[in-house]
C-alpha atoms as a PDB file:
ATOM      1  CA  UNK A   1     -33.686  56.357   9.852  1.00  0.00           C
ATOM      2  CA  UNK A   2     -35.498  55.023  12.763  1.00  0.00           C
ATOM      3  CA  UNK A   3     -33.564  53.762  15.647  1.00  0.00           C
ATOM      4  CA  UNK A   4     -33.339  50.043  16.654  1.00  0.00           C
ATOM      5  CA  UNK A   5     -33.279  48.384  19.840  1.00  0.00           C
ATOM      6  CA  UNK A   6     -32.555  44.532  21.215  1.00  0.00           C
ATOM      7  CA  UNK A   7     -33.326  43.132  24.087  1.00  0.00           C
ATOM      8  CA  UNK A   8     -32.401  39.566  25.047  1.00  0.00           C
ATOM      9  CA  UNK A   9     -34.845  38.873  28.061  1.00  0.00           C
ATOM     10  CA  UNK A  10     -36.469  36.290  30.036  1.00  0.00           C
ATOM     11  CA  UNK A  11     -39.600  34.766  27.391  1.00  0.00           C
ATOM     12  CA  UNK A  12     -42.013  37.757  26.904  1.00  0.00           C
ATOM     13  CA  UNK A  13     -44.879  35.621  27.558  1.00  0.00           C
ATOM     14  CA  UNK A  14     -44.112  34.714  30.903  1.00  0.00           C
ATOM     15  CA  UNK A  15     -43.811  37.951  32.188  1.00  0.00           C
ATOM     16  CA  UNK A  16     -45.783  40.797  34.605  1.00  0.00           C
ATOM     17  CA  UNK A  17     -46.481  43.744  32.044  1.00  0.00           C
ATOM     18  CA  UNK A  18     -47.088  45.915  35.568  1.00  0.00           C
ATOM     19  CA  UNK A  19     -43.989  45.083  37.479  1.00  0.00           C
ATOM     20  CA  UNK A  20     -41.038  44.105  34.503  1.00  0.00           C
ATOM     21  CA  UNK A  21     -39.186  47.106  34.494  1.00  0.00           C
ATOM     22  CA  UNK A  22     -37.660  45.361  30.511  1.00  0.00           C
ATOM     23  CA  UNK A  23     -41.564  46.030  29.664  1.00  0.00           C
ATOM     24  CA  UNK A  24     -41.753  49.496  30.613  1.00  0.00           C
ATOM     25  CA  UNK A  25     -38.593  50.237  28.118  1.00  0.00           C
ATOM     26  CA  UNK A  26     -39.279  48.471  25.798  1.00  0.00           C
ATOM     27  CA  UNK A  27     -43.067  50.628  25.769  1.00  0.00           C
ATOM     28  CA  UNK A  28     -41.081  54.006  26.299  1.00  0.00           C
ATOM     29  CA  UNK A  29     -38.640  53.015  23.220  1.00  0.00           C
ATOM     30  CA  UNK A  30     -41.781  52.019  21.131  1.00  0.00           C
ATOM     31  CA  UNK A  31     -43.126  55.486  21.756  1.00  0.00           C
ATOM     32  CA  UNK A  32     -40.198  57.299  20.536  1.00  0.00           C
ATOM     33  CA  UNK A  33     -40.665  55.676  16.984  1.00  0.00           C
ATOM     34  CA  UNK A  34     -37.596  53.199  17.652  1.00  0.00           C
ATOM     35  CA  UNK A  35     -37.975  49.685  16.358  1.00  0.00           C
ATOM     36  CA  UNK A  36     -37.800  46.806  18.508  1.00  0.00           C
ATOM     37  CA  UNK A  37     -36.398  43.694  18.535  1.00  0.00           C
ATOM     38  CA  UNK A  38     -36.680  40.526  20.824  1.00  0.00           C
ATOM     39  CA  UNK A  39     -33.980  37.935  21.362  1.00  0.00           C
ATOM     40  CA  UNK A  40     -33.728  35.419  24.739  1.00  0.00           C
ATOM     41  CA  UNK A  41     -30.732  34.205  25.771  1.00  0.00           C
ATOM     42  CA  UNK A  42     -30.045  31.336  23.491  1.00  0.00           C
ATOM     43  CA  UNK A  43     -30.659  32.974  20.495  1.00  0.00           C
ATOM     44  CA  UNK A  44     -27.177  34.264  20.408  1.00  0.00           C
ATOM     45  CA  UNK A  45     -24.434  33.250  19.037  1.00  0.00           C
ATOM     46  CA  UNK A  46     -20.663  33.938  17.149  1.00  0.00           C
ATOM     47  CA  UNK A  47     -20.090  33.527  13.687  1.00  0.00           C
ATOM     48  CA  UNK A  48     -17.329  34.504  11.502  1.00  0.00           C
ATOM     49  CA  UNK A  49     -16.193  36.406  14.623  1.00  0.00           C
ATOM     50  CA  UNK A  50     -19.746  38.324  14.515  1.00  0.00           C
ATOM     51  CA  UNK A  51     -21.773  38.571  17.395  1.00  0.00           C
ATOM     52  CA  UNK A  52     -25.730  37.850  16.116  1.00  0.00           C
ATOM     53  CA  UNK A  53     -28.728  36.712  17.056  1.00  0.00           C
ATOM     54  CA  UNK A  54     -31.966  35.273  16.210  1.00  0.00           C
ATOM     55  CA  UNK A  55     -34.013  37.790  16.711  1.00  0.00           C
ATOM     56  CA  UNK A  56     -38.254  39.005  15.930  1.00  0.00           C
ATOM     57  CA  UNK A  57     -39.515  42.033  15.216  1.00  0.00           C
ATOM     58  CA  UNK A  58     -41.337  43.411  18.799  1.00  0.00           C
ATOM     59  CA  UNK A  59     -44.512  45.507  19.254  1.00  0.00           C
ATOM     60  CA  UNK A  60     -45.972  46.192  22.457  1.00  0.00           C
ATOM     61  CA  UNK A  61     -48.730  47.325  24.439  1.00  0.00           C
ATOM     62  CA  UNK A  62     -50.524  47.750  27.687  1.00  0.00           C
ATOM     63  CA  UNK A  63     -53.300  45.386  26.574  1.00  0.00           C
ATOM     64  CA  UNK A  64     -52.979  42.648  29.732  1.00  0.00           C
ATOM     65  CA  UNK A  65     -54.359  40.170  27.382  1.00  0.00           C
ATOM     66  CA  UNK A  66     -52.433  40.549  24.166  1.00  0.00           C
ATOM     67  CA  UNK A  67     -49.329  42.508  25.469  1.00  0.00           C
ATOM     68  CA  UNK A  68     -47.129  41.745  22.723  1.00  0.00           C
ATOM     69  CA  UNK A  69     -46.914  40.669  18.699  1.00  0.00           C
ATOM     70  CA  UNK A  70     -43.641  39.348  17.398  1.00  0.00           C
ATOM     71  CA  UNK A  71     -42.402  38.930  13.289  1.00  0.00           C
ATOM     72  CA  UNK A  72     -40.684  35.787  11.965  1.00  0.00           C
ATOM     73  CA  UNK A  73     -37.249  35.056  13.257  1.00  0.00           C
ATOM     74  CA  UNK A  74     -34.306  36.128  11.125  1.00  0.00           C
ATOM     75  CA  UNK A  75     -30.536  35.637  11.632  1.00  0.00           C
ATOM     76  CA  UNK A  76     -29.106  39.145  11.866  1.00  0.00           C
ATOM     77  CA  UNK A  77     -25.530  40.492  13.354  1.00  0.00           C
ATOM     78  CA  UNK A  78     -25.736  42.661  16.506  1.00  0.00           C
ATOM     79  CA  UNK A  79     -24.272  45.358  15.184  1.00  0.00           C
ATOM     80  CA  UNK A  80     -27.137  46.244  13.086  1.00  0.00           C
ATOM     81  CA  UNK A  81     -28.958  47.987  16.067  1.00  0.00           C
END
């Protein structure tokens, strides 16, 4: 079973591939096989006493052009990563 990890973070697309330090673990993570998933800070929220998200599937790379690809949103409880 492959790991996951979530990041909540400031909107991928703005960011500075060389100098966000989220970036570089989110590319070390990626490397180790673990799945990733992207969330900003209004995505989350509390129901049924459940901490969740909205939250896309994440791939990255070092491409400075195309640095990132992200899946369709889905609802999904925090716990699940």
């Amino acid at each position: 079973m492959s790991r996951k990890i979530g990041i909540v973070m400031d909107p991928i697309s703005t960011i500075t591939i060389k100098k966000d330090s989220s970036f570089a673990m989110l590319l070390a993570a990626q490397a180790k096989g673990w799945s990733l998933f992207y969330m900003e800070q209004q995505d989350l929220f509390l129901r049924d006493g459940q901490v969740s998200a909205t939250m896309k599937a994440l791939t990255v790379s070092e491409n400075a052009e195309h640095w990132y690809d992200l899946g369709e949103a889905q609802n999904r409880p925090l716990a699940e990563l």
